[in-house]
N, C-alpha and C. Protein backbone atom coordinates (compact mmCIF):
# COMPACT_ATOMS: atom_id res chain seq x y z
N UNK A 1 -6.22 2.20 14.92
CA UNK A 1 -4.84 2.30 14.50
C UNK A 1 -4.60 3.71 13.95
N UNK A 2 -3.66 4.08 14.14
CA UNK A 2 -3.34 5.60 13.89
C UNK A 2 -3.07 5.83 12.47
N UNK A 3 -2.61 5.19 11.98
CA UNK A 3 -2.19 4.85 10.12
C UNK A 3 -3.04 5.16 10.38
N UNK A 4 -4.45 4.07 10.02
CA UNK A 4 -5.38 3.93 9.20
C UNK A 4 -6.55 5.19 9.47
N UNK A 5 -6.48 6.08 10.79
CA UNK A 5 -7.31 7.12 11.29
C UNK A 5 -6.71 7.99 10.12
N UNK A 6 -5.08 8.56 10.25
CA UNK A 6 -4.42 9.23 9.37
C UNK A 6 -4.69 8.92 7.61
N UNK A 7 -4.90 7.95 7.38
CA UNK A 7 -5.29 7.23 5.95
C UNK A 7 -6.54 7.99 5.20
N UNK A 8 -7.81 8.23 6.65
CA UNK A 8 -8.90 9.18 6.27
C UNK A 8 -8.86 10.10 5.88
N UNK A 9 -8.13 10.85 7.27
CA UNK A 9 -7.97 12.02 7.43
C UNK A 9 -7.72 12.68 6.42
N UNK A 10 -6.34 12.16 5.24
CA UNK A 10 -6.05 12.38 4.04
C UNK A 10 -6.57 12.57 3.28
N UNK A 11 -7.82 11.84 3.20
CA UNK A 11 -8.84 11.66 1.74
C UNK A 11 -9.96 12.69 2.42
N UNK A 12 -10.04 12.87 3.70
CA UNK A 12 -11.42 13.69 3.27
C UNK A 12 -10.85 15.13 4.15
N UNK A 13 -11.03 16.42 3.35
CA UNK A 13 -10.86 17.56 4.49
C UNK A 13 -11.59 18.43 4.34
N UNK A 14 -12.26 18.51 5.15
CA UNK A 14 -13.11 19.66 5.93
C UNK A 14 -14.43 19.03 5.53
N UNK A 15 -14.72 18.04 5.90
CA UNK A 15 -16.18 17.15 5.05
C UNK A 15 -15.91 16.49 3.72
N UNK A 16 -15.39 16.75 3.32
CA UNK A 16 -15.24 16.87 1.51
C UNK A 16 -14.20 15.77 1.44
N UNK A 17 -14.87 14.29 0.68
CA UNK A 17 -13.97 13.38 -0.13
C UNK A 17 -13.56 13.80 -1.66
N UNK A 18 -12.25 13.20 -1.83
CA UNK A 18 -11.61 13.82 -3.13
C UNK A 18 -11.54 12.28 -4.08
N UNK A 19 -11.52 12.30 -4.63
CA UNK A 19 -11.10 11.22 -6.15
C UNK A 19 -9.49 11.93 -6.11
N UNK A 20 -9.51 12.82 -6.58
CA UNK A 20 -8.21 13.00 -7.12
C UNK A 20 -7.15 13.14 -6.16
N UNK A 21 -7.73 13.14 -4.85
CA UNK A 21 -6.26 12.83 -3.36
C UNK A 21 -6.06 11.47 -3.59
N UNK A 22 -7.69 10.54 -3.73
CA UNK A 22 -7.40 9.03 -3.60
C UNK A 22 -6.77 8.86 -4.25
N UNK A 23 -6.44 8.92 -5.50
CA UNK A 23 -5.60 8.48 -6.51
C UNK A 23 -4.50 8.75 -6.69
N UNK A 24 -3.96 10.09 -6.01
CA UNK A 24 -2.54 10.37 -5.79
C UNK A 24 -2.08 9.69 -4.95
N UNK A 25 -2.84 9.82 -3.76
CA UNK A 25 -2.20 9.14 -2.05
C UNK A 25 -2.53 7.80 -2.89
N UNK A 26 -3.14 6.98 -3.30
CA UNK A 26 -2.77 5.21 -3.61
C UNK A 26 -1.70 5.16 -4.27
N UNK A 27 -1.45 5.98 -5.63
CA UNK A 27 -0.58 5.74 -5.95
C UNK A 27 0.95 5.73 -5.71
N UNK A 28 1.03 7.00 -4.75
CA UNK A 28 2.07 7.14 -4.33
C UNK A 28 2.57 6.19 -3.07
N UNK A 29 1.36 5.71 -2.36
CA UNK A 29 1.59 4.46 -1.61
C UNK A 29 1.78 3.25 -2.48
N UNK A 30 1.17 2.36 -3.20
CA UNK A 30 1.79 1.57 -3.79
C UNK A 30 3.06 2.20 -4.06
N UNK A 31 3.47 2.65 -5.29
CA UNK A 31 4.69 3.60 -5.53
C UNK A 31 5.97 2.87 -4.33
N UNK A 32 5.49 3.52 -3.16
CA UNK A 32 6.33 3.09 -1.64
C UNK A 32 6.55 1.59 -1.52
N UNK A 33 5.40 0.58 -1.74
CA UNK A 33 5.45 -0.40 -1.67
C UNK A 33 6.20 -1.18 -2.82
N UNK A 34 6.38 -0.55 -3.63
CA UNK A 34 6.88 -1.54 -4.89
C UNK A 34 8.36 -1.34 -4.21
N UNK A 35 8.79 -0.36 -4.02
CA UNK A 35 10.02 0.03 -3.97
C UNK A 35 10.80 -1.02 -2.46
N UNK A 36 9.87 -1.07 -2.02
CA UNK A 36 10.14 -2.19 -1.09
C UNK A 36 10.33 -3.33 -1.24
N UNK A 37 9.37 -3.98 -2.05
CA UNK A 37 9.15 -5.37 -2.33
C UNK A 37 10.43 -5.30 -3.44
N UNK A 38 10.92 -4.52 -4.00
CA UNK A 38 12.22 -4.48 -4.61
C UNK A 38 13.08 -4.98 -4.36
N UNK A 39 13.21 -4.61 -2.76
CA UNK A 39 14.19 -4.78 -1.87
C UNK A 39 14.23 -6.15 -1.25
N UNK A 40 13.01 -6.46 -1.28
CA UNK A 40 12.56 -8.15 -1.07
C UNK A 40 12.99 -8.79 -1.70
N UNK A 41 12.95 -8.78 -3.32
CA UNK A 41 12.87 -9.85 -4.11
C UNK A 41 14.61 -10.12 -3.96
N UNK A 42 15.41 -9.21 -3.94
CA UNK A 42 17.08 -8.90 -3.21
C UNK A 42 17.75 -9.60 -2.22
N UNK A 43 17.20 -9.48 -1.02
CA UNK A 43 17.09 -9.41 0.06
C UNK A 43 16.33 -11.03 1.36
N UNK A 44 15.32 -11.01 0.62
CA UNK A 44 14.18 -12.32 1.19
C UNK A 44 15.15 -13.07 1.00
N UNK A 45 14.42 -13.75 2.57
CA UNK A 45 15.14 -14.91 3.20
C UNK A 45 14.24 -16.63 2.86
N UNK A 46 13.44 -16.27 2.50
CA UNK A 46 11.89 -17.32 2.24
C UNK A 46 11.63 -17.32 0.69
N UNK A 47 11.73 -18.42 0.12
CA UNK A 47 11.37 -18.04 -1.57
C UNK A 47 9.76 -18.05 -1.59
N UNK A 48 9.18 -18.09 -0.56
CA UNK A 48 7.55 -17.72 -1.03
C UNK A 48 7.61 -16.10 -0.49
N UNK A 49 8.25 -15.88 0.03
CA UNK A 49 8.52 -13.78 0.16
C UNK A 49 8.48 -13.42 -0.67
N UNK A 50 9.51 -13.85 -1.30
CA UNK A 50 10.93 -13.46 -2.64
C UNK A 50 9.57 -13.65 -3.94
N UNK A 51 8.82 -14.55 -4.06
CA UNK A 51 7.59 -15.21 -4.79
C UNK A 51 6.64 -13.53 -4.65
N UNK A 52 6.13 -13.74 -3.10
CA UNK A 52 5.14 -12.77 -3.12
C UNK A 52 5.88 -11.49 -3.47
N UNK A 53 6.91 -10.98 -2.78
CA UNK A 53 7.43 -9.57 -3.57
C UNK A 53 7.32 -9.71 -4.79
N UNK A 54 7.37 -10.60 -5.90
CA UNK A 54 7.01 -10.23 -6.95
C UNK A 54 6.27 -9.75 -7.17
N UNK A 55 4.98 -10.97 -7.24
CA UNK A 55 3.84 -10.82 -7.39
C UNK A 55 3.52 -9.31 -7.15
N UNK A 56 3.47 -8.78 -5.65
CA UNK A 56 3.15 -7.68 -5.35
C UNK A 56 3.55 -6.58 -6.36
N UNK A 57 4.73 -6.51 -6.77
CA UNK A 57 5.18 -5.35 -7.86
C UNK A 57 4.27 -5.17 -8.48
N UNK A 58 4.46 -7.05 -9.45
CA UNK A 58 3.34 -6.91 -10.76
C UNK A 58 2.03 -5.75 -10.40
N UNK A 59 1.27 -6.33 -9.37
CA UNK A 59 -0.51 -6.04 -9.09
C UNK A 59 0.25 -4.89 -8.78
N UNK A 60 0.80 -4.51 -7.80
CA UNK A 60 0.73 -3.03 -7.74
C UNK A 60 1.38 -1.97 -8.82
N UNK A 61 1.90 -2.41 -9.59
CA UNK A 61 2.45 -1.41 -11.16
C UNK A 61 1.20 -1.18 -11.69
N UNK A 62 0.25 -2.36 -11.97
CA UNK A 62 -0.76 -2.42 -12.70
C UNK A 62 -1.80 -1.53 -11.84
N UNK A 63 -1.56 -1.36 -10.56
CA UNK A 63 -2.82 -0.11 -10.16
C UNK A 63 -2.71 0.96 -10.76
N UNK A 64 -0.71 1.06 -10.60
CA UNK A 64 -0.39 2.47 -10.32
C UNK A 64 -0.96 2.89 -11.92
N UNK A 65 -0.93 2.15 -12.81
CA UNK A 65 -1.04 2.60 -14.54
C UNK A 65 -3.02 2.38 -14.09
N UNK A 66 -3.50 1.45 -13.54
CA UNK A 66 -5.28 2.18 -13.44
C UNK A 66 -5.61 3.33 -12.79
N UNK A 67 -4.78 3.60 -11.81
CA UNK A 67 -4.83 4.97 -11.22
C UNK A 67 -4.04 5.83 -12.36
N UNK A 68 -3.26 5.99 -12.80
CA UNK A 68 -2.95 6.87 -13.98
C UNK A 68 -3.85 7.02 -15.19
N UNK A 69 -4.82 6.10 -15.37
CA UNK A 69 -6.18 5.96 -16.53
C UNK A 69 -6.46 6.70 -15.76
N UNK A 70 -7.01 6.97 -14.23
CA UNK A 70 -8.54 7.53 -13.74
C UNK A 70 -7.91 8.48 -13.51
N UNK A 71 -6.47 8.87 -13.49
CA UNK A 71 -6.32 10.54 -13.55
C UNK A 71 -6.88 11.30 -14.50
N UNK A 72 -6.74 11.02 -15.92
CA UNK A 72 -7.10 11.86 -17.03
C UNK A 72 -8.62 11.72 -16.79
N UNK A 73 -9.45 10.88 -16.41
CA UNK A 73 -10.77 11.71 -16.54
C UNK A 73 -11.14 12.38 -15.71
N UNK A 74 -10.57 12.89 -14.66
CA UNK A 74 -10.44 13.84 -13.10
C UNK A 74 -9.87 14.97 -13.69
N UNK A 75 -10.24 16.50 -12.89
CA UNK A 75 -9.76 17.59 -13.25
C UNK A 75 -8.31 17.59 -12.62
N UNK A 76 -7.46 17.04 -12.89
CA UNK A 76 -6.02 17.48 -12.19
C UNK A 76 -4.97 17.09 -12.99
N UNK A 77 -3.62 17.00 -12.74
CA UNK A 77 -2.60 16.87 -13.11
C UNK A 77 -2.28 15.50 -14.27
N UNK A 78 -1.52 15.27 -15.19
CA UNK A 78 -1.79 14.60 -15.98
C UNK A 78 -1.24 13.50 -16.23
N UNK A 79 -0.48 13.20 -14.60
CA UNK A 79 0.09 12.41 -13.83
C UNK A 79 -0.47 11.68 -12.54
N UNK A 80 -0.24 10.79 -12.25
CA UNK A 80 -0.47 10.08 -10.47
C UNK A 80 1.13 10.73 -10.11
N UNK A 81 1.12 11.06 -8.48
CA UNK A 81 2.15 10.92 -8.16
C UNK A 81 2.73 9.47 -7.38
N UNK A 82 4.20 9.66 -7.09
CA UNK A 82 4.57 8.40 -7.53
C UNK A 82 5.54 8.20 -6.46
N UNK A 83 4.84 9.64 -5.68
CA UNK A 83 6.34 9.31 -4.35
C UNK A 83 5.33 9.89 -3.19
N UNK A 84 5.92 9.13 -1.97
CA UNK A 84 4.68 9.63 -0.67
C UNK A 84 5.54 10.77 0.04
N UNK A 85 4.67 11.55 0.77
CA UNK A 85 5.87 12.79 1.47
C UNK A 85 6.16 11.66 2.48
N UNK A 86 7.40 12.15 2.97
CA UNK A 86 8.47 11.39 3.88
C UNK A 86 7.95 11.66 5.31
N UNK A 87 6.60 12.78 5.79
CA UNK A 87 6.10 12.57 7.12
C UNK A 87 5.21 11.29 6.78
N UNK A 88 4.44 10.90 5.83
CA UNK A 88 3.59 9.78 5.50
C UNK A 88 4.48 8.53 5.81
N UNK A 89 5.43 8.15 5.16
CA UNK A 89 6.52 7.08 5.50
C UNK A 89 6.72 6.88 7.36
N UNK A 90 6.99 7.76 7.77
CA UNK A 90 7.54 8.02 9.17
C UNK A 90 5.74 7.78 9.96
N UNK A 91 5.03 8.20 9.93
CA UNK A 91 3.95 7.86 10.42
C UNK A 91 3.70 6.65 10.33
N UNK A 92 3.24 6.37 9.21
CA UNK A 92 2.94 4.59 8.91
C UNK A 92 4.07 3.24 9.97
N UNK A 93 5.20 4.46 10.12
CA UNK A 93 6.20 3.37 10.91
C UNK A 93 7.19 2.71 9.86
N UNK A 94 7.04 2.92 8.71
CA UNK A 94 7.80 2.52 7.36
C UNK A 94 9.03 3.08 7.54
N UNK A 95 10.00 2.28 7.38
CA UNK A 95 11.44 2.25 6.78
C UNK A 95 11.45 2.77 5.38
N UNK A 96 12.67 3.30 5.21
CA UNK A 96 12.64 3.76 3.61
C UNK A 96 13.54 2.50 3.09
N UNK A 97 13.41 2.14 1.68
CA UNK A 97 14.06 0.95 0.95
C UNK A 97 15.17 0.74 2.13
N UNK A 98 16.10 2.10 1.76
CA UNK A 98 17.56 1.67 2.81
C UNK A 98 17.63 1.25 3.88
N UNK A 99 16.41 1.62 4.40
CA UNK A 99 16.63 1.12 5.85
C UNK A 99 16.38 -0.15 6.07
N UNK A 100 15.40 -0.81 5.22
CA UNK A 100 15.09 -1.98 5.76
C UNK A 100 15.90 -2.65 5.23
N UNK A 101 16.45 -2.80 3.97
CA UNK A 101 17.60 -3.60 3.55
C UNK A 101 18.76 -3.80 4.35
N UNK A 102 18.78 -3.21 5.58
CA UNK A 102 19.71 -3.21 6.78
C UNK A 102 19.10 -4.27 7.88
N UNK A 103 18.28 -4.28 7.82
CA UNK A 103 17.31 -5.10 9.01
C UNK A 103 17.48 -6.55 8.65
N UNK A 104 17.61 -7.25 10.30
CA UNK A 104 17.45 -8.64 10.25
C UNK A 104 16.65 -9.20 11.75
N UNK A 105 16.23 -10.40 11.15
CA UNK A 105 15.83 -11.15 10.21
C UNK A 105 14.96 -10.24 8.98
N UNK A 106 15.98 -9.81 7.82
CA UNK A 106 14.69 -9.34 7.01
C UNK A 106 13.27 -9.64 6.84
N UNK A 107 13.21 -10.91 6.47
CA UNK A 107 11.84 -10.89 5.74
C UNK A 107 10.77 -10.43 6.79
N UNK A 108 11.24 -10.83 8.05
CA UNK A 108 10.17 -10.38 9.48
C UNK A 108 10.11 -8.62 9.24
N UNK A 109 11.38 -8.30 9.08
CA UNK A 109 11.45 -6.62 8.99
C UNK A 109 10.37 -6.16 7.80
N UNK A 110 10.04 -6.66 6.56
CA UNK A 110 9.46 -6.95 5.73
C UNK A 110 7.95 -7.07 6.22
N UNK A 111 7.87 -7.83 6.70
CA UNK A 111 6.38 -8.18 7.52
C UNK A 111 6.18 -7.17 8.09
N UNK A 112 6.72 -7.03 8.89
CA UNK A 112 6.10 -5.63 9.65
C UNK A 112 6.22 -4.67 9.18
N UNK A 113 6.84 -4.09 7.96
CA UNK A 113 6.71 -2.81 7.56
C UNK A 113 5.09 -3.01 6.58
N UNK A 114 4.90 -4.06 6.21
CA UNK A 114 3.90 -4.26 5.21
C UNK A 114 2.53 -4.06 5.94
N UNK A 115 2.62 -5.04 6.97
CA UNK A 115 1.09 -5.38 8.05
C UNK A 115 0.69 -3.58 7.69
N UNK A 116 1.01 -2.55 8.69
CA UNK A 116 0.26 -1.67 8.43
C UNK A 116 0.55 -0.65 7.77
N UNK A 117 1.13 -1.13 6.49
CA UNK A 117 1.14 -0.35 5.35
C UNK A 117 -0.14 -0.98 4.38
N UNK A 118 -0.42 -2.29 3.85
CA UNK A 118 -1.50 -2.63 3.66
C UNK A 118 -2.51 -2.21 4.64
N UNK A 119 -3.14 -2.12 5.83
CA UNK A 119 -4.07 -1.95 6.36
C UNK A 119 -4.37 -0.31 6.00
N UNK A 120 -3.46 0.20 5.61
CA UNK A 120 -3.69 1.94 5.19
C UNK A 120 -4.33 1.50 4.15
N UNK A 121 -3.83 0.91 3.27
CA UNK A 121 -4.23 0.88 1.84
C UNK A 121 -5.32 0.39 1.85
N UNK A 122 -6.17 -0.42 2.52
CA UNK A 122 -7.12 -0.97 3.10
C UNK A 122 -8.31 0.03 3.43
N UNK A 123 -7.26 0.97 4.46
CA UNK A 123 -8.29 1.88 4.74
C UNK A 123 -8.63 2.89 3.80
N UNK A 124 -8.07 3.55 3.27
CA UNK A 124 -8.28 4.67 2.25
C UNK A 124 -8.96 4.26 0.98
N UNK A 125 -8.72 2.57 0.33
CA UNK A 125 -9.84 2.20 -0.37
C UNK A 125 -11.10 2.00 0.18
N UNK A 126 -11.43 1.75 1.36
CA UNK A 126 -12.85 1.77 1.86
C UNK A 126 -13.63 3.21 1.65
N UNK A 127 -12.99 4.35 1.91
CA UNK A 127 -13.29 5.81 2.20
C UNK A 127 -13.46 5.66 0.82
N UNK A 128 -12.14 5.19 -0.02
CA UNK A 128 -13.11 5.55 -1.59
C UNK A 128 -13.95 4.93 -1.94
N UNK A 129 -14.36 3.71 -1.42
CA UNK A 129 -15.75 2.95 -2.11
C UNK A 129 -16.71 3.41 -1.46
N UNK A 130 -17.24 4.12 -0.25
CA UNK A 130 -17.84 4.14 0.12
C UNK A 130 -17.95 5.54 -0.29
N UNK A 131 -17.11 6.40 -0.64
CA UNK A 131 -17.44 7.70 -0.77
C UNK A 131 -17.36 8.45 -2.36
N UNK A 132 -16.65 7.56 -3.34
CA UNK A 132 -16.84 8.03 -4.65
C UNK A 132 -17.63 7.77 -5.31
N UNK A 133 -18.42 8.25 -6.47
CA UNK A 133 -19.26 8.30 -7.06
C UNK A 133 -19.03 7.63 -8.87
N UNK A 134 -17.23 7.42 -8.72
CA UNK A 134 -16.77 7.08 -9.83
C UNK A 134 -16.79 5.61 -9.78
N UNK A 135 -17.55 5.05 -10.88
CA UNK A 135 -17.60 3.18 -10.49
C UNK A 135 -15.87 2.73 -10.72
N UNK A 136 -15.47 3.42 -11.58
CA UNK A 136 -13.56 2.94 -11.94
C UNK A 136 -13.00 2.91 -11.02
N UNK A 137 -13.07 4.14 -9.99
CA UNK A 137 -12.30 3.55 -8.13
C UNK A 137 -13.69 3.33 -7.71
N UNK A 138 -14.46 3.14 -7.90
CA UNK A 138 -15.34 1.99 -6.40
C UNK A 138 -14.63 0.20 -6.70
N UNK A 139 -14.77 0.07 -8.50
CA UNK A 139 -14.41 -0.88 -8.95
C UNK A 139 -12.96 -1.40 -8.18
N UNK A 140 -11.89 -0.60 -8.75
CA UNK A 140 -10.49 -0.70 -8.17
C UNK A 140 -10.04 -0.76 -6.45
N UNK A 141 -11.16 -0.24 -5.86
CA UNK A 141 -11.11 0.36 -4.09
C UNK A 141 -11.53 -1.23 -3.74
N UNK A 142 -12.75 -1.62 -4.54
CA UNK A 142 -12.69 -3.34 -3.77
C UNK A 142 -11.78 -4.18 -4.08
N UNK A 143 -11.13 -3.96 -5.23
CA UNK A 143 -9.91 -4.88 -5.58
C UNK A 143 -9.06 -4.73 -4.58
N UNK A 144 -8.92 -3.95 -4.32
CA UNK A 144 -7.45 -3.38 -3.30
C UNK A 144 -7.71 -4.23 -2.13
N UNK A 145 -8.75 -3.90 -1.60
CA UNK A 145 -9.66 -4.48 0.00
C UNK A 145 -9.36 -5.86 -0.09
N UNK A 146 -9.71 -6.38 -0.74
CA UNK A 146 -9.92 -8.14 -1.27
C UNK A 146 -8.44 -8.62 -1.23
N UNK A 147 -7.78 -7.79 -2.90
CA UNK A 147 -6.32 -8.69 -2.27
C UNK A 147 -5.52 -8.19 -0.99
N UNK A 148 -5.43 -6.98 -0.41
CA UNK A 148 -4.63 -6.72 0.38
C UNK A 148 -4.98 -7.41 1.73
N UNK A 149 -6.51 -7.50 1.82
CA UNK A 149 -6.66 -8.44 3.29
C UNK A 149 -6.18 -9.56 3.12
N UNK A 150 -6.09 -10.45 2.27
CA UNK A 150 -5.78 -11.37 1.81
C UNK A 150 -3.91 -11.85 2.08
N UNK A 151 -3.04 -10.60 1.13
CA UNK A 151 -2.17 -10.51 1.46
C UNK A 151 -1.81 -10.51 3.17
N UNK A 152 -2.53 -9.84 3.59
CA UNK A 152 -2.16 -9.41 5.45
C UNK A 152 -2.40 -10.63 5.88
N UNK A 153 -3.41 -11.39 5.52
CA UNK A 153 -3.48 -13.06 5.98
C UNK A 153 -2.17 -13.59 5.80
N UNK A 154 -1.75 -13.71 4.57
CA UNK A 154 -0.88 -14.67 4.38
C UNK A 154 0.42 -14.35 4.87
N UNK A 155 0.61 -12.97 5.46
CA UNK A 155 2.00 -12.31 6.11
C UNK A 155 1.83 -12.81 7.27
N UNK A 156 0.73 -12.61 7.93
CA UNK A 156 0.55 -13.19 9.45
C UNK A 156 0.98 -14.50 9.75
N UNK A 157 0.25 -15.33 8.64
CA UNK A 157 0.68 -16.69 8.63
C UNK A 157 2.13 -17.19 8.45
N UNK A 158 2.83 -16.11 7.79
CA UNK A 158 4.19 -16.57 7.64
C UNK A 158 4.84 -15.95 8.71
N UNK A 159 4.60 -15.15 9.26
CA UNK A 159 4.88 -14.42 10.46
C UNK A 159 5.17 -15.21 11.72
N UNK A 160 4.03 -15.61 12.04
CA UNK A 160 3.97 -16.82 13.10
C UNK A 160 4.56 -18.15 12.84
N UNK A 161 4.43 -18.98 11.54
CA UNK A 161 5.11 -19.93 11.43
C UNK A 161 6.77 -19.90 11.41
N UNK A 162 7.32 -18.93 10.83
CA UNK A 162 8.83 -18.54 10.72
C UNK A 162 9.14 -17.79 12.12
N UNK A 163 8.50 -17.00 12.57
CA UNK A 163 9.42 -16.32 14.14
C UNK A 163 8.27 -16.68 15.52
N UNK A 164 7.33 -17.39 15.19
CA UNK A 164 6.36 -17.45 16.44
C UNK A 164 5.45 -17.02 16.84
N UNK A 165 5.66 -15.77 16.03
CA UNK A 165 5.03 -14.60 16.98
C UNK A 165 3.59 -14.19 15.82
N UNK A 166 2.36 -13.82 16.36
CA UNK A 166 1.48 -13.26 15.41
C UNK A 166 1.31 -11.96 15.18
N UNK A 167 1.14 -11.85 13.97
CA UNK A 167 1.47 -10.40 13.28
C UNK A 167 0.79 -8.87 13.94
């Protein structure tokens, strides 16, 4: 999948994995995702969507503030950032909030912007567990893996049961 090749690519350049890209690029991807599921909790056509967009905020606010802990012990900025560049959005295939709040059947529009926006997030926590040396993101990089496959299960499943079709 091209996301998730691009997802690497990000975290490691010229040989060299970073802590402090991972933690910007997650955050600023969640960041993307909350802002969506925003638009869900609005918007959703399914009250177990409308349910999971919550949920999702919650867990993902709460990264974005563990990724803001593991900034300060990293040499960089004294911030996570909190917004993705807009070629990252457009690659992934992501709608921005506005756009998808235009789309119907939403919650399907929803589904598919998520499927491989989680599988990025998926991917770029693997590169960090497998490649940082910091146990706080190896710790946090399997959390991510665990619920987000998890999540992608349960989109698929609603995917197919509500329009037919598998994710």
């Amino acid at each position: 999948m091209t996301s998730q090749r691009q997802a690497t690519a990000n975290l490691v350049h010229n040989g060299e994995y970073s802590d402090l890209r991972f933690v910007n690029m997650m955050s600023a991807h969640h960041a993307m995702a909350v802002s969506m599921a925003e638009v869900a909790v609005e918007k959703g056509e399914h009250s177990e969507l409308v349910q999971f967009a919550k949920t999702m905020i919650e867990d993902q606010k709460k990264e974005i503030k563990t990724l803001d802990g593991i900034i300060e012990d990293l040499d960089g900025p004294d911030e996570v950032a909190t917004e993705t560049h807009p070629h990252e959005r457009s690659m992934l295939g992501m709608d921005s909030p506005e756009e998808l709040a235009k789309k119907t059947p939403f919650d399907k529009a929803f589904i598919d912007s998520q499927l491989p926006h989680h599988a990025s997030a998926i991917e770029m926590a693997a590169v960090a567990l497998k490649q940082s040396s910091n146990s706080d993101i190896k710790k946090l990089s399997r959390s991510i893996i665990d619920a987000q496959a998890q999540e992608i299960g349960k989109m698929i499943d609603w995917r197919h049961s509500w329009y037919g079709e598998k994710g």
